[in-house]
C-alpha atoms as a PDB file:
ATOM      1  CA  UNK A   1       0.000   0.000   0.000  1.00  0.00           C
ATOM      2  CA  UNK A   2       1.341   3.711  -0.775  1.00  0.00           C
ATOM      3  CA  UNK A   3       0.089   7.152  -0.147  1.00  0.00           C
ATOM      4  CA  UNK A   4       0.069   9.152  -2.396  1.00  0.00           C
ATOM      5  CA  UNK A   5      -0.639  12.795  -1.398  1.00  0.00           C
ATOM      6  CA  UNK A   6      -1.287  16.266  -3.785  1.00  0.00           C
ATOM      7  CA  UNK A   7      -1.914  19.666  -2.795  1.00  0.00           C
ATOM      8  CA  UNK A   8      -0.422  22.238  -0.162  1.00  0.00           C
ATOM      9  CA  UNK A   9       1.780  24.925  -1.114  1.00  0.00           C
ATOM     10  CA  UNK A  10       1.818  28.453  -0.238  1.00  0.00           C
ATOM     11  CA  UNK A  11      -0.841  30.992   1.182  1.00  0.00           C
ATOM     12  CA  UNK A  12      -1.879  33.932   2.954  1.00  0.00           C
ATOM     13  CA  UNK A  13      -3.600  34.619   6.104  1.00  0.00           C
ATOM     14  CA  UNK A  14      -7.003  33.821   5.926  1.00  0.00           C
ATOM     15  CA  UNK A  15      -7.073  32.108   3.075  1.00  0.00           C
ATOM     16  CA  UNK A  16      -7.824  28.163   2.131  1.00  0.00           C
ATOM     17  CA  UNK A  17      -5.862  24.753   0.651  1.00  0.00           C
ATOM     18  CA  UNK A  18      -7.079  21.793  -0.359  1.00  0.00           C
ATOM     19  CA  UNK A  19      -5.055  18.392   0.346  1.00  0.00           C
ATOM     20  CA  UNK A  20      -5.903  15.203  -1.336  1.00  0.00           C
ATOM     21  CA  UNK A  21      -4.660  11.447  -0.643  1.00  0.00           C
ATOM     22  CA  UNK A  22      -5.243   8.156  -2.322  1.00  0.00           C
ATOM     23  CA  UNK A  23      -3.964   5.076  -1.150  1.00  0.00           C
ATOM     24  CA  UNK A  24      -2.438   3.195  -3.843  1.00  0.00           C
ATOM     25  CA  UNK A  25      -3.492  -0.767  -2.897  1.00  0.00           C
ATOM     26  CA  UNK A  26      -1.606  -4.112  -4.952  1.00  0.00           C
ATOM     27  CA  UNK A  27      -2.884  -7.173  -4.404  1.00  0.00           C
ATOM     28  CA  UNK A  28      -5.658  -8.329  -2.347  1.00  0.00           C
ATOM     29  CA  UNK A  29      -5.942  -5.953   0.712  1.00  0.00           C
ATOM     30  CA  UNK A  30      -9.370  -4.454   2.053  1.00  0.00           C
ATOM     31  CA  UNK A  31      -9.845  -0.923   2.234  1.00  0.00           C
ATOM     32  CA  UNK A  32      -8.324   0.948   5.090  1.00  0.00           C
ATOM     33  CA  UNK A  33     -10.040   1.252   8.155  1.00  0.00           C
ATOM     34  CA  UNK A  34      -9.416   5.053   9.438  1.00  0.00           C
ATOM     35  CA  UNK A  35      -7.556   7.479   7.027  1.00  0.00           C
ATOM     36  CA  UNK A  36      -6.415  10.783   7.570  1.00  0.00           C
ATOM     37  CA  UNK A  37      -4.329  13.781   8.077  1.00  0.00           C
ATOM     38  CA  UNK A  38      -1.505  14.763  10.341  1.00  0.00           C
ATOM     39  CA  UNK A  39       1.120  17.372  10.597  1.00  0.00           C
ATOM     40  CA  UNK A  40       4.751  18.189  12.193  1.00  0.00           C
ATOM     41  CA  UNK A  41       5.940  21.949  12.380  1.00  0.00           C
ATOM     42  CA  UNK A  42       9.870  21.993  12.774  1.00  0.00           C
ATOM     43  CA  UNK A  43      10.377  21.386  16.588  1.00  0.00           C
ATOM     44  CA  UNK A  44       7.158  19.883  17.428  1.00  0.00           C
ATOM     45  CA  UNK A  45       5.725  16.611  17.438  1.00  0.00           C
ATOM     46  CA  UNK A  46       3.467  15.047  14.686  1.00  0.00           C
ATOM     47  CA  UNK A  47      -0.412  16.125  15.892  1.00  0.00           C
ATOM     48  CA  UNK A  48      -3.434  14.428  14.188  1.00  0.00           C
ATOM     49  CA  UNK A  49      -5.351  17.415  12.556  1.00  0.00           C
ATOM     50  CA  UNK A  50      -8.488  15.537  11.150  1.00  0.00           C
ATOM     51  CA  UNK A  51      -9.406  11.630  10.185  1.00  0.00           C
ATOM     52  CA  UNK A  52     -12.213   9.774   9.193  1.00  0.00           C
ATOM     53  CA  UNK A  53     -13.341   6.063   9.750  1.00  0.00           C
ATOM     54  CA  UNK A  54     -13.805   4.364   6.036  1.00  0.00           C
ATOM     55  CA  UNK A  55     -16.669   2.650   7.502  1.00  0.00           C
ATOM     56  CA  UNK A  56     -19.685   5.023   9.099  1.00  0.00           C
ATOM     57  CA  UNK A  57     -17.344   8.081   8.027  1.00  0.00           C
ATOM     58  CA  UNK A  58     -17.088   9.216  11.973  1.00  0.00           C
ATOM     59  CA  UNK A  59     -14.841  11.822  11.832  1.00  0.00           C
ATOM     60  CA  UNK A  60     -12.329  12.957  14.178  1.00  0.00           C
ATOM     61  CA  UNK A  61     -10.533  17.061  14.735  1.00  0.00           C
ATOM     62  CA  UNK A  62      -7.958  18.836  16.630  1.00  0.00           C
ATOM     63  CA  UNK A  63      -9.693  21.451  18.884  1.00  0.00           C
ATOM     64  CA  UNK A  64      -7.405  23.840  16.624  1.00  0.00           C
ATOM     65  CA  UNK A  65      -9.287  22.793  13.563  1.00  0.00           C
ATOM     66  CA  UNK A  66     -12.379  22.795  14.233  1.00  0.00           C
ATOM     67  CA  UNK A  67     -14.781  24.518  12.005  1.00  0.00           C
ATOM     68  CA  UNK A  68     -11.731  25.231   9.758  1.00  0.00           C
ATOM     69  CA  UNK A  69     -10.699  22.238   8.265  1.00  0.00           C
ATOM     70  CA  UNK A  70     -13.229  19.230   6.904  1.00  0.00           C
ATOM     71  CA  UNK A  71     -12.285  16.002   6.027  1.00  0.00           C
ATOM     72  CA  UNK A  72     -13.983  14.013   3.152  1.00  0.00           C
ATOM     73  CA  UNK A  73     -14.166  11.502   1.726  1.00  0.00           C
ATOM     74  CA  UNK A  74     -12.743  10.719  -2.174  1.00  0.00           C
ATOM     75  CA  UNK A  75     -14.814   9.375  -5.150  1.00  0.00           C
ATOM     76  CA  UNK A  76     -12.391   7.372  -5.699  1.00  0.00           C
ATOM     77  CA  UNK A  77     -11.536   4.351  -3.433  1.00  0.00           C
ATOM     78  CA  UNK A  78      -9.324   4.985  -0.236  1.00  0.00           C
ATOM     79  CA  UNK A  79      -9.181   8.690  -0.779  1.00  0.00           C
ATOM     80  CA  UNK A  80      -9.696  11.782   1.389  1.00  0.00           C
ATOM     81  CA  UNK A  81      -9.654  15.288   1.152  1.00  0.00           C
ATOM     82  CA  UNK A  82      -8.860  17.951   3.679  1.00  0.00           C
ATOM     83  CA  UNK A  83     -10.167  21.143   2.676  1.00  0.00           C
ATOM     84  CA  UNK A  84      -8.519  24.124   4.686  1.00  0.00           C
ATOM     85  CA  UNK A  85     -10.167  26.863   5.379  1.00  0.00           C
ATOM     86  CA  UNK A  86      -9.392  30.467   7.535  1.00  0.00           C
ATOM     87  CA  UNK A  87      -5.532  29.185   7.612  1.00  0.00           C
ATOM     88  CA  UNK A  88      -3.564  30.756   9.919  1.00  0.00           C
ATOM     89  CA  UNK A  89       0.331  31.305  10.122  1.00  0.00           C
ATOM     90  CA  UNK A  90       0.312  28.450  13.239  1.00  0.00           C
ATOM     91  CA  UNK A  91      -1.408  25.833  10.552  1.00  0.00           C
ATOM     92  CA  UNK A  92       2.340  26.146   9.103  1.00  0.00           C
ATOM     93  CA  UNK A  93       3.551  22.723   8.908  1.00  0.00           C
ATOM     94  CA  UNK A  94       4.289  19.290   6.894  1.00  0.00           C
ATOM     95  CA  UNK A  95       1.324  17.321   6.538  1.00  0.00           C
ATOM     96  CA  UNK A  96       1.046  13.942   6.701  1.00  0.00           C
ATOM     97  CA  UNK A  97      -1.741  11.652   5.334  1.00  0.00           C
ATOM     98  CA  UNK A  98      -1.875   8.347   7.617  1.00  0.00           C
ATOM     99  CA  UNK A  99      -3.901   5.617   7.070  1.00  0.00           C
ATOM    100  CA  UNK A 100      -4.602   2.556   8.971  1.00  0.00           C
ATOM    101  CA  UNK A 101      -4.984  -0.831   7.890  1.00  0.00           C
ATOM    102  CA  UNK A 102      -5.801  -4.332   9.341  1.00  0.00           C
ATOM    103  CA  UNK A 103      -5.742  -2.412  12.745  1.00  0.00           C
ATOM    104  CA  UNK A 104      -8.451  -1.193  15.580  1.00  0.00           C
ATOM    105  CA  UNK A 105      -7.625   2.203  15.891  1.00  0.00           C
ATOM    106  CA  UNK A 106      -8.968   3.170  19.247  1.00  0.00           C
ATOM    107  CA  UNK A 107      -7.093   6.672  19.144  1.00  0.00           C
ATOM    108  CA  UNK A 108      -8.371   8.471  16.213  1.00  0.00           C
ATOM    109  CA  UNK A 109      -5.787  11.295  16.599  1.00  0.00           C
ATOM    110  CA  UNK A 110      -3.101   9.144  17.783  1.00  0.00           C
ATOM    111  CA  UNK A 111      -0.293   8.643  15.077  1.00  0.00           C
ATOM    112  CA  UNK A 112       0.352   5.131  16.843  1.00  0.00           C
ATOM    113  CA  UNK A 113      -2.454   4.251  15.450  1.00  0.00           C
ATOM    114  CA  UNK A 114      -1.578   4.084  12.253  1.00  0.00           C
ATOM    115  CA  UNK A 115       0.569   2.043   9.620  1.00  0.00           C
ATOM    116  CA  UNK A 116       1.095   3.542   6.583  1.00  0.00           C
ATOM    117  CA  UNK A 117       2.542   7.120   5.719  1.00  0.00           C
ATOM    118  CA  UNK A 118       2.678   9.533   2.770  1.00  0.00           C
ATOM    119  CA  UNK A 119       5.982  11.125   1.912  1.00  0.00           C
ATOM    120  CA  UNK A 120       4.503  14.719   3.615  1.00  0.00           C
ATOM    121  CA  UNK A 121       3.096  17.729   2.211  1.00  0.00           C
ATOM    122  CA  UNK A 122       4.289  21.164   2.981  1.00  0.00           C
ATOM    123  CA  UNK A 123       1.373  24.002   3.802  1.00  0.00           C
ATOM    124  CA  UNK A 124       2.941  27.470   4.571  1.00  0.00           C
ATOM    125  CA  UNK A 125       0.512  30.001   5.729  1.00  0.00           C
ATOM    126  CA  UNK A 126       2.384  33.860   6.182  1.00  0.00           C
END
């Protein structure tokens, strides 16, 4: 299984990004249980921002996040989105998209939780 993850870049105050992720799946494996987002600023540990359970679609945010940032689900099998909204310079960081396979994930926002990584995308907000 690989992540593959698009978007980020580059914005202003205030303004909005959209990530996307889609887990790339050979063989015979079942979809992922939980997918989502995380991100590391330089100095500070990885923080789950927003995920979503593949089955139900529960979703899971930071406090930070809230009514900023949604998490949705792709057309396309084993995607998400994470559309960005109001950023601000502290949503400066490398984000992650996670995703969690063959496992109970009983802490949503936990990066333990999870077993397969994307490479990282970078947002910077000024």
């Amino acid at each position: 299984v690989q992540l593959v993850e698009s978007g980020g870049g580059s914005v202003q105050a205030g303004g909005s990004l959209r990530l996307s992720c889609t887990a790339s799946i050979y063989g015979d494996v079942d979809s992922s249980d939980c997918m989502g987002w995380f991100r590391q600023a330089p100095g500070e540990e990885r923080e789950g921002v927003a995920v979503m359970f593949t089955s139900g679609g529960a979703t899971h945010y930071a406090d930070s996040v809230k009514s900023r940032f949604t998490i949705s689900r792709g057309s396309a099998r084993d995607t998400v989105t994470l559309g960005m909204n109001a950023l601000k310079p502290e949503d400066t960081a490398m984000y992650y998209c996670a995703a969690a396979f063959g496992r109970v994930v009983n802490s949503p926002l936990s990066e333990f939780d999870y077993n397969v990584w994307g490479q990282g995308t970078q947002v910077t907000v000024s």
